[in-house]
PDB file of N, CA and C in Angstrom:
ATOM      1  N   UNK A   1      71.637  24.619  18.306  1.00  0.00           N
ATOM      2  CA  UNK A   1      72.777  23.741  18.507  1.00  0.00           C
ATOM      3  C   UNK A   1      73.112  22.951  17.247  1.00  0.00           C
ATOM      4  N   UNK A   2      72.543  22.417  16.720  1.00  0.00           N
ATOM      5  CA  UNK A   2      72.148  21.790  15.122  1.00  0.00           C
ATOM      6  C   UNK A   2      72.977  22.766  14.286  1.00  0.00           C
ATOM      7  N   UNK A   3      72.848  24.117  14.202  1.00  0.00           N
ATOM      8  CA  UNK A   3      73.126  24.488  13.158  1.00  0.00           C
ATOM      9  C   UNK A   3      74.630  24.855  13.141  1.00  0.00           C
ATOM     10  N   UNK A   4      75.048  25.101  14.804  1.00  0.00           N
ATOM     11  CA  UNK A   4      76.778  25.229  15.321  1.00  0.00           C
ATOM     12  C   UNK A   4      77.285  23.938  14.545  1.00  0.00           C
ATOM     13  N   UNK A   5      76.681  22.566  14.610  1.00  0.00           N
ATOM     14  CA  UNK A   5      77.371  21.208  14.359  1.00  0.00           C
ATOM     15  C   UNK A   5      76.952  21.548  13.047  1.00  0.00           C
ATOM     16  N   UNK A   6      76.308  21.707  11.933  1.00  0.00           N
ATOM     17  CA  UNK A   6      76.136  21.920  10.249  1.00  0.00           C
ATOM     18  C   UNK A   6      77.406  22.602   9.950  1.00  0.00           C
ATOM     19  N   UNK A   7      77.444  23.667  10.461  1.00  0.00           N
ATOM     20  CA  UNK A   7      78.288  24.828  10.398  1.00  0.00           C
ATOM     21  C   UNK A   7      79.865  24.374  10.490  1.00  0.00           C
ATOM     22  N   UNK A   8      80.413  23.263  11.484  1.00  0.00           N
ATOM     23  CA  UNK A   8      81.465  22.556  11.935  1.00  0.00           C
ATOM     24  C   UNK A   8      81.836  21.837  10.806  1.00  0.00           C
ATOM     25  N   UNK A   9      80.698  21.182  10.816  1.00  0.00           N
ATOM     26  CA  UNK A   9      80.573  19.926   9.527  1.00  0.00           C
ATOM     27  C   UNK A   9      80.721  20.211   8.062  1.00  0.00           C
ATOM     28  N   UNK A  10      80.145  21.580   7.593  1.00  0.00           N
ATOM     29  CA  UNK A  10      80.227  21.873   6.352  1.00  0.00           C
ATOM     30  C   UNK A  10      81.813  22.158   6.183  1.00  0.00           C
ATOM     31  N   UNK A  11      82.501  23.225   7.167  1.00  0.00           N
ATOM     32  CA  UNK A  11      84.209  23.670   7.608  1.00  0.00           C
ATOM     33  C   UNK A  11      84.844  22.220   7.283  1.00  0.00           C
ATOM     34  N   UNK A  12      84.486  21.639   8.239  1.00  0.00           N
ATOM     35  CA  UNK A  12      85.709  20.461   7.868  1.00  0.00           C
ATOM     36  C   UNK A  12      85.404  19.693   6.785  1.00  0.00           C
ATOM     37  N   UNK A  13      84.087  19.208   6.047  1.00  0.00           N
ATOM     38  CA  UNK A  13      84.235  18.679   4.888  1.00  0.00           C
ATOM     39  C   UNK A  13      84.858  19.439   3.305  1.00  0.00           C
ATOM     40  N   UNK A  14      84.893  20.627   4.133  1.00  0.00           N
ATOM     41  CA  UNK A  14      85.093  21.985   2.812  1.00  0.00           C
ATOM     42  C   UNK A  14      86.598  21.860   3.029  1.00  0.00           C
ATOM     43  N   UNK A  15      87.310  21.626   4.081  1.00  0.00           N
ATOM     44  CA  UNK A  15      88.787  21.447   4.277  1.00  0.00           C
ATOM     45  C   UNK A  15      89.311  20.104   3.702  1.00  0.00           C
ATOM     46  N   UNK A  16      88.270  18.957   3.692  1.00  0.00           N
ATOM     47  CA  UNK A  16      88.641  18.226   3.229  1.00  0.00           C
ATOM     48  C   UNK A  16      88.721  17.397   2.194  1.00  0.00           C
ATOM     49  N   UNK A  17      88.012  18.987   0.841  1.00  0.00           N
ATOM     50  CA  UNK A  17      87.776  18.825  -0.318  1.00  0.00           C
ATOM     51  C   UNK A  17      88.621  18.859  -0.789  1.00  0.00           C
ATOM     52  N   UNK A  18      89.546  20.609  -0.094  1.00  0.00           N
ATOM     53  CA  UNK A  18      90.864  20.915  -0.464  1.00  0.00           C
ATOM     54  C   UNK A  18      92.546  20.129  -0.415  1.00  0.00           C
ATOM     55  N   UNK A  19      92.108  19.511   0.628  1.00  0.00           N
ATOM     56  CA  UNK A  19      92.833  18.538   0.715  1.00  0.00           C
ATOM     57  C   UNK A  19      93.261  17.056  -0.187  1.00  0.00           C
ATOM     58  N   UNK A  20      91.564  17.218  -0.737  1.00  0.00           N
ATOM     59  CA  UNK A  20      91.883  15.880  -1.855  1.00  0.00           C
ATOM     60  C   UNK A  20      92.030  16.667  -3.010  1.00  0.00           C
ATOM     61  N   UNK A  21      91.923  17.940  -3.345  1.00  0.00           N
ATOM     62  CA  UNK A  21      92.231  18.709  -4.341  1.00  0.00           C
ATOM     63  C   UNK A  21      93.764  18.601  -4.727  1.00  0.00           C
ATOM     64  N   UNK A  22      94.884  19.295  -3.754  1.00  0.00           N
ATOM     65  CA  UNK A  22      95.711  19.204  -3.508  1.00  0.00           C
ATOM     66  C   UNK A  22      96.365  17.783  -3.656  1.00  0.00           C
ATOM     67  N   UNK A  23      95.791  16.196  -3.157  1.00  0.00           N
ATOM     68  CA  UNK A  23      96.195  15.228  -3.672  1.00  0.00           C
ATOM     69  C   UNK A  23      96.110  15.024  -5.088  1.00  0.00           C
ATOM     70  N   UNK A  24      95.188  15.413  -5.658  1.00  0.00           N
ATOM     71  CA  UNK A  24      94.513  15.172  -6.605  1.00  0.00           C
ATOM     72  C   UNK A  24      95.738  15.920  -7.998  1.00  0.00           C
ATOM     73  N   UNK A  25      96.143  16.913  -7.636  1.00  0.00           N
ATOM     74  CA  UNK A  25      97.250  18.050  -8.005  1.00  0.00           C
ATOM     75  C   UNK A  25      98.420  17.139  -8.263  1.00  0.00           C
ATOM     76  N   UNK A  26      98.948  16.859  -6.840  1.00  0.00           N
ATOM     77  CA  UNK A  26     100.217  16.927  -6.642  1.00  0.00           C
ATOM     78  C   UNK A  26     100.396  15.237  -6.151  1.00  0.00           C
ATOM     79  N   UNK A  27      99.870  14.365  -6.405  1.00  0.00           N
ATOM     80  CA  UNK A  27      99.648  12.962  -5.913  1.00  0.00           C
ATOM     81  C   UNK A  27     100.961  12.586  -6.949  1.00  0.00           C
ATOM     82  N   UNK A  28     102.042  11.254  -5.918  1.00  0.00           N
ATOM     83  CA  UNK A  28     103.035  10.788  -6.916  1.00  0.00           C
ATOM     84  C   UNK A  28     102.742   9.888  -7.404  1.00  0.00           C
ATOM     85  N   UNK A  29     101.261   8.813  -7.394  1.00  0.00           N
ATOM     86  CA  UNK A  29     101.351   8.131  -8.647  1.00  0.00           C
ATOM     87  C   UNK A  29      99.857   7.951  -8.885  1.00  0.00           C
ATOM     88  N   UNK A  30      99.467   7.236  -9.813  1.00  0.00           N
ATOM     89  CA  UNK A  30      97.348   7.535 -10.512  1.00  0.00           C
ATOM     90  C   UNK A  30      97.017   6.476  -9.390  1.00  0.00           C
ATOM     91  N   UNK A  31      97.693   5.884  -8.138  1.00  0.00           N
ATOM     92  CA  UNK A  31      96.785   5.137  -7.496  1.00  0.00           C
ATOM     93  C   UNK A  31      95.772   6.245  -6.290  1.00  0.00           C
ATOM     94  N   UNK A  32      97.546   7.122  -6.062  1.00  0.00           N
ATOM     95  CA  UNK A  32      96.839   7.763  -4.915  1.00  0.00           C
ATOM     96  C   UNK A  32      95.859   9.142  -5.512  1.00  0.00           C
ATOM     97  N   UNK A  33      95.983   9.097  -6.670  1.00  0.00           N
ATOM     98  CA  UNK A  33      95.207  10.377  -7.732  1.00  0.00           C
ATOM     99  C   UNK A  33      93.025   9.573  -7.678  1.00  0.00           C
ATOM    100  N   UNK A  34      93.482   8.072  -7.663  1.00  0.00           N
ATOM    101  CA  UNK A  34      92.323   7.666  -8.106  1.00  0.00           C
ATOM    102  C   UNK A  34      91.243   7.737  -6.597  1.00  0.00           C
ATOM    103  N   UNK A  35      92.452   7.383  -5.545  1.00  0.00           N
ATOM    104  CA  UNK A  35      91.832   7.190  -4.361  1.00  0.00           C
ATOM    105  C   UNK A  35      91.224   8.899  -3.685  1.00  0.00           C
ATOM    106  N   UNK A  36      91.986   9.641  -4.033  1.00  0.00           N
ATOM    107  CA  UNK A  36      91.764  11.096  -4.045  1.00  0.00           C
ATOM    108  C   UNK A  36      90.364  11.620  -4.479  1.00  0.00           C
ATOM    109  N   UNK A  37      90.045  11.299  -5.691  1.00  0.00           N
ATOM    110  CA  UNK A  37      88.828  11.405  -6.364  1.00  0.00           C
ATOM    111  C   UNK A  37      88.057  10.571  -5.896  1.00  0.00           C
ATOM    112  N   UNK A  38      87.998   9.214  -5.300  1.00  0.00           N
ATOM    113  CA  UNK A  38      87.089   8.560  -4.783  1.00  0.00           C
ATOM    114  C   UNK A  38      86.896   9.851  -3.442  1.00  0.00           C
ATOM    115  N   UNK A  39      87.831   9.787  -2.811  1.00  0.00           N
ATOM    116  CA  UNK A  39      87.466  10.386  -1.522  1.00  0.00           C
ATOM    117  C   UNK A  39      86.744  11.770  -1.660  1.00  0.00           C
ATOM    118  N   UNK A  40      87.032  12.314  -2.415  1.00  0.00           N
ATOM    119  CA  UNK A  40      86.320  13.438  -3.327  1.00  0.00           C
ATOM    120  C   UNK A  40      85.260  12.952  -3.474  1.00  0.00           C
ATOM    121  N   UNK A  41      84.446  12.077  -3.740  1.00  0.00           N
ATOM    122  CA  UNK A  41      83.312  11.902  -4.452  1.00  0.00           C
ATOM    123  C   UNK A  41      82.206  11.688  -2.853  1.00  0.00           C
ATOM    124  N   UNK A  42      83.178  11.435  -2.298  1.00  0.00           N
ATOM    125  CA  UNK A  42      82.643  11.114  -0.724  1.00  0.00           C
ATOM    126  C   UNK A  42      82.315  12.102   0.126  1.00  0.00           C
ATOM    127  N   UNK A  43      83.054  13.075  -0.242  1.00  0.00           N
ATOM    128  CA  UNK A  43      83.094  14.465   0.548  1.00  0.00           C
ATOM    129  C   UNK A  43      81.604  15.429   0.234  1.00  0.00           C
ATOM    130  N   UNK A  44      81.419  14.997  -1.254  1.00  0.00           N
ATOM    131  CA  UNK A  44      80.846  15.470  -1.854  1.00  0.00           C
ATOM    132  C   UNK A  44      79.499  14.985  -1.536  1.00  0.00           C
ATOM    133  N   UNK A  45      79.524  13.299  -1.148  1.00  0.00           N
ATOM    134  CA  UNK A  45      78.300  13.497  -0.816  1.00  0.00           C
ATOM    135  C   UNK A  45      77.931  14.044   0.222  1.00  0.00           C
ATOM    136  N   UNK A  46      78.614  13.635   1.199  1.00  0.00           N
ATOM    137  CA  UNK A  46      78.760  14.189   2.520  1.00  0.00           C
ATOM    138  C   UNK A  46      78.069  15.337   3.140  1.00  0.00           C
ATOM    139  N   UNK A  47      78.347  16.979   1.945  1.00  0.00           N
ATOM    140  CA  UNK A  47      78.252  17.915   1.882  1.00  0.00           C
ATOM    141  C   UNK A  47      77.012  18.024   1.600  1.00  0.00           C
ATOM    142  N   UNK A  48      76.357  17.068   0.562  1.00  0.00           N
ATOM    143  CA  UNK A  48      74.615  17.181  -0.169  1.00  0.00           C
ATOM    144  C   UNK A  48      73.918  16.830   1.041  1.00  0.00           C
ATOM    145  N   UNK A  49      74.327  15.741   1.941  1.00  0.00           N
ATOM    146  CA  UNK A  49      73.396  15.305   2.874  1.00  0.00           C
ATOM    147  C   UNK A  49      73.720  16.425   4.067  1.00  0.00           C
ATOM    148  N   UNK A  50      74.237  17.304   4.242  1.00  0.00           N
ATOM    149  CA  UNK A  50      74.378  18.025   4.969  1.00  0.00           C
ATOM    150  C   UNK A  50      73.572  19.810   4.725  1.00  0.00           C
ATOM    151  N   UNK A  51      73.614  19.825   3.586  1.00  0.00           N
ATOM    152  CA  UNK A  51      72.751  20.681   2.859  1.00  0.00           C
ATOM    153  C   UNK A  51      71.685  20.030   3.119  1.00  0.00           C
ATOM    154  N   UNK A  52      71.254  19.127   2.788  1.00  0.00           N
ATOM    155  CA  UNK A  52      69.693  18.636   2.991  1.00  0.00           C
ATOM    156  C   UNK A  52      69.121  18.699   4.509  1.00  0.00           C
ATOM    157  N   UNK A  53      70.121  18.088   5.155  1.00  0.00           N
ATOM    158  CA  UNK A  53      69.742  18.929   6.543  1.00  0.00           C
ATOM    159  C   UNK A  53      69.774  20.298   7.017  1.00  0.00           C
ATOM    160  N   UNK A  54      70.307  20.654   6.478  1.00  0.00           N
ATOM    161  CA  UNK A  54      70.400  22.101   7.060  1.00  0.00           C
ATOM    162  C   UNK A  54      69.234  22.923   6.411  1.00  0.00           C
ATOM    163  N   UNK A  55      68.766  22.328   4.856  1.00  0.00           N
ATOM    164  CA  UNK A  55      67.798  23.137   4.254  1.00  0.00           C
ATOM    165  C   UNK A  55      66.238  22.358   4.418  1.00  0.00           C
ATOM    166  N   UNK A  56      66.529  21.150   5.283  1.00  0.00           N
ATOM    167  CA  UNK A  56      65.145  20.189   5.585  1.00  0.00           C
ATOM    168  C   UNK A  56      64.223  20.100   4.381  1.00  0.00           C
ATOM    169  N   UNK A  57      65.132  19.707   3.440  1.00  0.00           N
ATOM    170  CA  UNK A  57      63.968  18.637   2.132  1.00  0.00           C
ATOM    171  C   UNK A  57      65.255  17.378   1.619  1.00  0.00           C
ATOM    172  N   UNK A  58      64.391  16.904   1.077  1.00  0.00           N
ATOM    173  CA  UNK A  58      64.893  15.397   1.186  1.00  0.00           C
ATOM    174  C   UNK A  58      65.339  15.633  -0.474  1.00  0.00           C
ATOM    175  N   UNK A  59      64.927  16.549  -1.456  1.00  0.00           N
ATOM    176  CA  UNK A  59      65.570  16.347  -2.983  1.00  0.00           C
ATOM    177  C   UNK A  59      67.886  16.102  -3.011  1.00  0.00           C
ATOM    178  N   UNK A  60      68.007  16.531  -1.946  1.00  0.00           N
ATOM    179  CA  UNK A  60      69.298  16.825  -1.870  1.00  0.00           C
ATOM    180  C   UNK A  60      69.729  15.218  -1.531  1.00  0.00           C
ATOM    181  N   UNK A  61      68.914  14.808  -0.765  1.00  0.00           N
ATOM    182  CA  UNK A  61      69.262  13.347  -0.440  1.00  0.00           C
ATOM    183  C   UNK A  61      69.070  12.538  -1.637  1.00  0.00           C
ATOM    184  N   UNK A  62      68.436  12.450  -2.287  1.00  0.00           N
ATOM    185  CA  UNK A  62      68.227  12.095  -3.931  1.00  0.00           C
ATOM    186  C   UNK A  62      69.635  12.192  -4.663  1.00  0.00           C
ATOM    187  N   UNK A  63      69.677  13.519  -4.727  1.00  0.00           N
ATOM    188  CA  UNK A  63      70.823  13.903  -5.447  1.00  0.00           C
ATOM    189  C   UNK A  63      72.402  13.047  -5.079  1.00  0.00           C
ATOM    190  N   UNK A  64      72.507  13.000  -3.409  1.00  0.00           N
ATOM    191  CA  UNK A  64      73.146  12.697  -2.939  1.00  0.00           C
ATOM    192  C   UNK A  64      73.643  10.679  -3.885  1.00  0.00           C
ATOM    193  N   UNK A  65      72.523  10.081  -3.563  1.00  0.00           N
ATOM    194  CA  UNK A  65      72.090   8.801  -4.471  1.00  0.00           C
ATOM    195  C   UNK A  65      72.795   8.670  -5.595  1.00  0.00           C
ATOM    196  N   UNK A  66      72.272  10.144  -6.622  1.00  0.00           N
ATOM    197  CA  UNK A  66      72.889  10.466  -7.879  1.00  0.00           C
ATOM    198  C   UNK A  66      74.731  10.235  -8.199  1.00  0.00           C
ATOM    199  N   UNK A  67      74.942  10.643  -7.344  1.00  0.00           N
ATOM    200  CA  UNK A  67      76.235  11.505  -6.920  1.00  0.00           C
ATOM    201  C   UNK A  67      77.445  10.149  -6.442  1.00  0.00           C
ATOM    202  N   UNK A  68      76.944   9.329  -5.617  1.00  0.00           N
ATOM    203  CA  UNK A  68      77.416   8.343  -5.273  1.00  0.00           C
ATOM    204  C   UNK A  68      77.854   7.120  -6.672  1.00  0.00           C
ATOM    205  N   UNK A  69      76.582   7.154  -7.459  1.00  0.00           N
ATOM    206  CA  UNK A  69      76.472   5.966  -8.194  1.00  0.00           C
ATOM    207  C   UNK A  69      77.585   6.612  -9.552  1.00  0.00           C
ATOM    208  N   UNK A  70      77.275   7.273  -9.947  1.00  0.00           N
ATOM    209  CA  UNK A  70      78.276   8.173 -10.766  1.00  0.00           C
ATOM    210  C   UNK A  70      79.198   7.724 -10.261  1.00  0.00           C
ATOM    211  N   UNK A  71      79.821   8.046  -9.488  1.00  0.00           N
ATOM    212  CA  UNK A  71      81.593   8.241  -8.573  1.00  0.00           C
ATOM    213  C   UNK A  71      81.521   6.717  -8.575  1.00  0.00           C
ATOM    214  N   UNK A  72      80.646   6.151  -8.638  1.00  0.00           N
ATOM    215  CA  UNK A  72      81.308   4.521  -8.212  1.00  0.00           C
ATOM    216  C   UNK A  72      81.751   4.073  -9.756  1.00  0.00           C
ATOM    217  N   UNK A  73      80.792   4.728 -10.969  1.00  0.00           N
ATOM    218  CA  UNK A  73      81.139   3.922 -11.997  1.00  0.00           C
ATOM    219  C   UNK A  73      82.270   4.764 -12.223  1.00  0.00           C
ATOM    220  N   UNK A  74      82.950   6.195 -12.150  1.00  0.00           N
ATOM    221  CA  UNK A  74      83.834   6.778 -12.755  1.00  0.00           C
ATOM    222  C   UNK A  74      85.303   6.498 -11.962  1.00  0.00           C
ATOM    223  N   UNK A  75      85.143   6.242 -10.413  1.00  0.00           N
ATOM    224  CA  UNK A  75      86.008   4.985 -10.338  1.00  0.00           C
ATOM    225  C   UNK A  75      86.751   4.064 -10.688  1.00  0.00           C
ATOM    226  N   UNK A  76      85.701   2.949 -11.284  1.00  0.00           N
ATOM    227  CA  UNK A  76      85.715   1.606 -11.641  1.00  0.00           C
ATOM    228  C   UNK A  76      86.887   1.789 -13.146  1.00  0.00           C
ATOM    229  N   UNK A  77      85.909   2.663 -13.299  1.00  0.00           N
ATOM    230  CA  UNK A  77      86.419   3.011 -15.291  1.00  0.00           C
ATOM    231  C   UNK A  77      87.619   3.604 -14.860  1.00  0.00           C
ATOM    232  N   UNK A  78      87.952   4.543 -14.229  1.00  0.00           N
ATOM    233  CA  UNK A  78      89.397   5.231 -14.286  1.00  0.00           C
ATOM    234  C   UNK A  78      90.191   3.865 -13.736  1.00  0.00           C
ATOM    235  N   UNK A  79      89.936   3.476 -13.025  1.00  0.00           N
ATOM    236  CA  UNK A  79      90.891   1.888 -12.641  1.00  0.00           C
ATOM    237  C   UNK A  79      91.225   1.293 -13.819  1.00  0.00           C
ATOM    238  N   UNK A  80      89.989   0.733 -14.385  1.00  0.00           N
ATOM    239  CA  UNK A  80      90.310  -0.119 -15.701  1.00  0.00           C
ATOM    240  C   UNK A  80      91.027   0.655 -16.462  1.00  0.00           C
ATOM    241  N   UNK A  81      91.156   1.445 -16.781  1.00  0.00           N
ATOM    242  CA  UNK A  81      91.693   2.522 -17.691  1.00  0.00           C
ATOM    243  C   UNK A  81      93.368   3.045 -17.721  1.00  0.00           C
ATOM    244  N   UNK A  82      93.411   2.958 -16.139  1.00  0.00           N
ATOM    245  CA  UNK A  82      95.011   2.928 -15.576  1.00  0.00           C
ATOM    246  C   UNK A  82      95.341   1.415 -16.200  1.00  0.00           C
ATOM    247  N   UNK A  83      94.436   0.266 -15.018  1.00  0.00           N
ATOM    248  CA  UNK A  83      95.467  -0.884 -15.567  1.00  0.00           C
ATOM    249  C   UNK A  83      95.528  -1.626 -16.814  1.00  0.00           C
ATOM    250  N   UNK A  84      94.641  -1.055 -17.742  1.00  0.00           N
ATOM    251  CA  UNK A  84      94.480  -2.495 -18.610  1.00  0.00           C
ATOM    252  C   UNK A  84      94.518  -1.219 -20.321  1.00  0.00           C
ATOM    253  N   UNK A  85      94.423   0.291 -20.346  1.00  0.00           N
ATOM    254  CA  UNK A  85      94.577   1.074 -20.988  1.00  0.00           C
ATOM    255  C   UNK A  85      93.194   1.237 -21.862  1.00  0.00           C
ATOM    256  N   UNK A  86      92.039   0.886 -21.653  1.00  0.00           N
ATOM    257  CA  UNK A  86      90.667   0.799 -22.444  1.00  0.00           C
ATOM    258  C   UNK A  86      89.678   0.889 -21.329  1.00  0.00           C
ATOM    259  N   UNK A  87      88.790   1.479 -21.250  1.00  0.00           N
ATOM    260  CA  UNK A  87      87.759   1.184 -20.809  1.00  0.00           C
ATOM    261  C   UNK A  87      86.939  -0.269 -20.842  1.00  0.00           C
ATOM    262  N   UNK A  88      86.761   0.354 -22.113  1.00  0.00           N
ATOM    263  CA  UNK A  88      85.414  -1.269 -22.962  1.00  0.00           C
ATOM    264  C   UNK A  88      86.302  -1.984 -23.600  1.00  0.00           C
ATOM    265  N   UNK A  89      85.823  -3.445 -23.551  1.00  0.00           N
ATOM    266  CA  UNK A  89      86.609  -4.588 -24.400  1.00  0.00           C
ATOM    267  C   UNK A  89      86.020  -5.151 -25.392  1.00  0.00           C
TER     268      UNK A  89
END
């Protein structure tokens, strides 16, 4: 039963990669481009912790950790970067 719901779960997060792909493409301005890639970064983990269950070891959940903290700083920086045109000051 577990693996019908992995199986569900991997489908719709894989649909809803494409989906921020497609924003990510065709988005009309860098707010909804930035929020796209956040949500992307979410999907993504989404997908690691779902692999980790499905493959029962915990390195994927690690990774998952990895994966999050990245996306939060590449975020932050693409924000600053839209509004203020620099990263570092």
């Amino acid at each position: 039963m577990i693996e019908a719901a992995l199986v569900f779960a991997f489908g719709c997060y894989s649909a809803a990669l494409l989906l921020d792909l497609w924003r990510i493409a065709r988005g009309p301005g860098s707010a909804d481009r930035i929020l796209a890639l956040d949500t992307m970064v979410i999907n993504v983990i989404a997908l690691l912790v779902l692999y980790g269950l499905w493959r029962d070891t915990a390195i994927y959940f690690e990774a998952a950790m990895l994966v999050a903290m990245v996306g939060f700083v590449s975020t932050v920086a693409y924000c600053r970067f839209v509004l203020r045109g620099d990263i570092i000051e």
